[in-house]
C-alpha atoms as a PDB file:
ATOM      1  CA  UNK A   1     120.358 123.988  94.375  1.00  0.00           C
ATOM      2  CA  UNK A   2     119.840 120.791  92.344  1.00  0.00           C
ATOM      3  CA  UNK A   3     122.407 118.913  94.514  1.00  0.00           C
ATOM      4  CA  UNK A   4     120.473 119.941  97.093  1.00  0.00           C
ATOM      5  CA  UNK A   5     116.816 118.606  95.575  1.00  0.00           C
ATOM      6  CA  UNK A   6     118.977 115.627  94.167  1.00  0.00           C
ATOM      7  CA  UNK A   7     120.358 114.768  97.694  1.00  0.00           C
ATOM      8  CA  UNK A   8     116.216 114.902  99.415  1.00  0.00           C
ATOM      9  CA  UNK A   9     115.442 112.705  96.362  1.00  0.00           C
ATOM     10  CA  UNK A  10     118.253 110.285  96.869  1.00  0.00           C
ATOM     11  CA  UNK A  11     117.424 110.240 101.128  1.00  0.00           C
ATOM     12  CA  UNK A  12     113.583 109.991 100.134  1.00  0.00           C
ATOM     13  CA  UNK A  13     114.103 107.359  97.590  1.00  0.00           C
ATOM     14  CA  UNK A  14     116.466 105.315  99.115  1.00  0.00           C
ATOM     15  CA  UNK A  15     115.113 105.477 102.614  1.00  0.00           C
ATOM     16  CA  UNK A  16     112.009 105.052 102.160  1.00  0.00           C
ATOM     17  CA  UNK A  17     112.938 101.607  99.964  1.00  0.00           C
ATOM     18  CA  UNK A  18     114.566 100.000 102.418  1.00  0.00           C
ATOM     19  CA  UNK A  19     112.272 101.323 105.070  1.00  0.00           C
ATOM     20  CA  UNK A  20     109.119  99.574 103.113  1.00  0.00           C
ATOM     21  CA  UNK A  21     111.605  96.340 102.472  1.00  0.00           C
ATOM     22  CA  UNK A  22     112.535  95.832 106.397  1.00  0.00           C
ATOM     23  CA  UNK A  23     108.630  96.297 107.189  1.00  0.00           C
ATOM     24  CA  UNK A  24     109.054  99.641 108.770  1.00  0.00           C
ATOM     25  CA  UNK A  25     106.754 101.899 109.581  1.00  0.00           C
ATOM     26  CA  UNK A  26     105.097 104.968 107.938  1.00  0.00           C
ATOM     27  CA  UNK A  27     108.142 107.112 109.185  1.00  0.00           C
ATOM     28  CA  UNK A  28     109.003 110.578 107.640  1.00  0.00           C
ATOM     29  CA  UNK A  29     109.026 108.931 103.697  1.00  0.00           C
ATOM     30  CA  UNK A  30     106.735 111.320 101.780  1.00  0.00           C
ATOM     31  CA  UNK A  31     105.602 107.897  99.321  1.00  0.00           C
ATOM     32  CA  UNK A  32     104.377 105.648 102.717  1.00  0.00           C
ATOM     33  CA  UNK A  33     101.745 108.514 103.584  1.00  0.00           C
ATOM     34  CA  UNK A  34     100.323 107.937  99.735  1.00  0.00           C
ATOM     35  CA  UNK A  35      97.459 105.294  99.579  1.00  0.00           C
ATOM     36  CA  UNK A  36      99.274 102.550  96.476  1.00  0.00           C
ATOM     37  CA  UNK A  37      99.731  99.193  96.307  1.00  0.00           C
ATOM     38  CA  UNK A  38     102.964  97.073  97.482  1.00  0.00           C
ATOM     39  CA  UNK A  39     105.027  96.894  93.888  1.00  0.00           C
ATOM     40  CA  UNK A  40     104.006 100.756  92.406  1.00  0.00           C
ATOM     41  CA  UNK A  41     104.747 101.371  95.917  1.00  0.00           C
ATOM     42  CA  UNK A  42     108.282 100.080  95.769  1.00  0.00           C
ATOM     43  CA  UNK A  43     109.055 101.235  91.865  1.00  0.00           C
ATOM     44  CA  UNK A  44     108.187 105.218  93.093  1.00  0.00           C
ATOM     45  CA  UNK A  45     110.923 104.753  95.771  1.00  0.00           C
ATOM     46  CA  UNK A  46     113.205 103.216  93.381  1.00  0.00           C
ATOM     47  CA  UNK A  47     112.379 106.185  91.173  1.00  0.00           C
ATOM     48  CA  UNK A  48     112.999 108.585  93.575  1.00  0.00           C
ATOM     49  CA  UNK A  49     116.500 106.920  94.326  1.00  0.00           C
ATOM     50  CA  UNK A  50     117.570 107.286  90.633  1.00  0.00           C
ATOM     51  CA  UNK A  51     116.285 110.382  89.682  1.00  0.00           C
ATOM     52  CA  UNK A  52     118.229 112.041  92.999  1.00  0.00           C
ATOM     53  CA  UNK A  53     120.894 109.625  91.446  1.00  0.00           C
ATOM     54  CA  UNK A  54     121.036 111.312  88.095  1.00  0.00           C
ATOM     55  CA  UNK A  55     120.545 114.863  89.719  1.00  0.00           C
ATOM     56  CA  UNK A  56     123.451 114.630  92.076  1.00  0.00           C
ATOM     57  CA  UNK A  57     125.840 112.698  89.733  1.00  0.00           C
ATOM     58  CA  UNK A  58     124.542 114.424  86.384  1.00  0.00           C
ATOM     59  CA  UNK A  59     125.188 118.014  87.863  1.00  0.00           C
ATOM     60  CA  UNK A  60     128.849 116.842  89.340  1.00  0.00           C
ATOM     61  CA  UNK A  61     129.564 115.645  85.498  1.00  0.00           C
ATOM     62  CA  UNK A  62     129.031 119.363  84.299  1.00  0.00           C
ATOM     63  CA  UNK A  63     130.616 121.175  86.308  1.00  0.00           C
ATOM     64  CA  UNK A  64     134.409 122.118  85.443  1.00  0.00           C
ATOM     65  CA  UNK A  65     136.997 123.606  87.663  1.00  0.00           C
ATOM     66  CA  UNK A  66     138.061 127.193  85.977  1.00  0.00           C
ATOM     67  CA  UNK A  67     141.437 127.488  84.611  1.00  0.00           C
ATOM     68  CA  UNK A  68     143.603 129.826  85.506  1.00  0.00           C
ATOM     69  CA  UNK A  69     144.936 131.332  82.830  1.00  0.00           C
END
């Protein structure tokens, strides 16, 4: 389940970045429907692509194969 919230927060994050840097338009990024200025704008994406980041990657470091023995 926190891949899964990781993963929307890495397509979110990331998206929407290079969605604001190409000009795009409001598209389905949850942080272009918010009223904030151009850099806060940018640093919540950029947020959003780390935190899914540290939720995907943090979760895969964890997680250990069972032995069996």
């Amino acid at each position: 389940m926190v891949e899964l919230l990781g993963l929307a927060l890495l397509v979110q994050g990331g998206g929407g970045l290079v969605n604001n840097l190409s000009g795009g338009s409001k598209s389905w990024f949850l942080l272009n429907y918010l009223d904030i200025p151009g850099v806060p704008h940018l640093a919540g994406h950029a947020l959003l692509l780390v935190l899914g980041l540290v939720l995907v990657l943090g979760r895969k470091g964890r997680t250990r194969p069972k032995s069996g023995g």
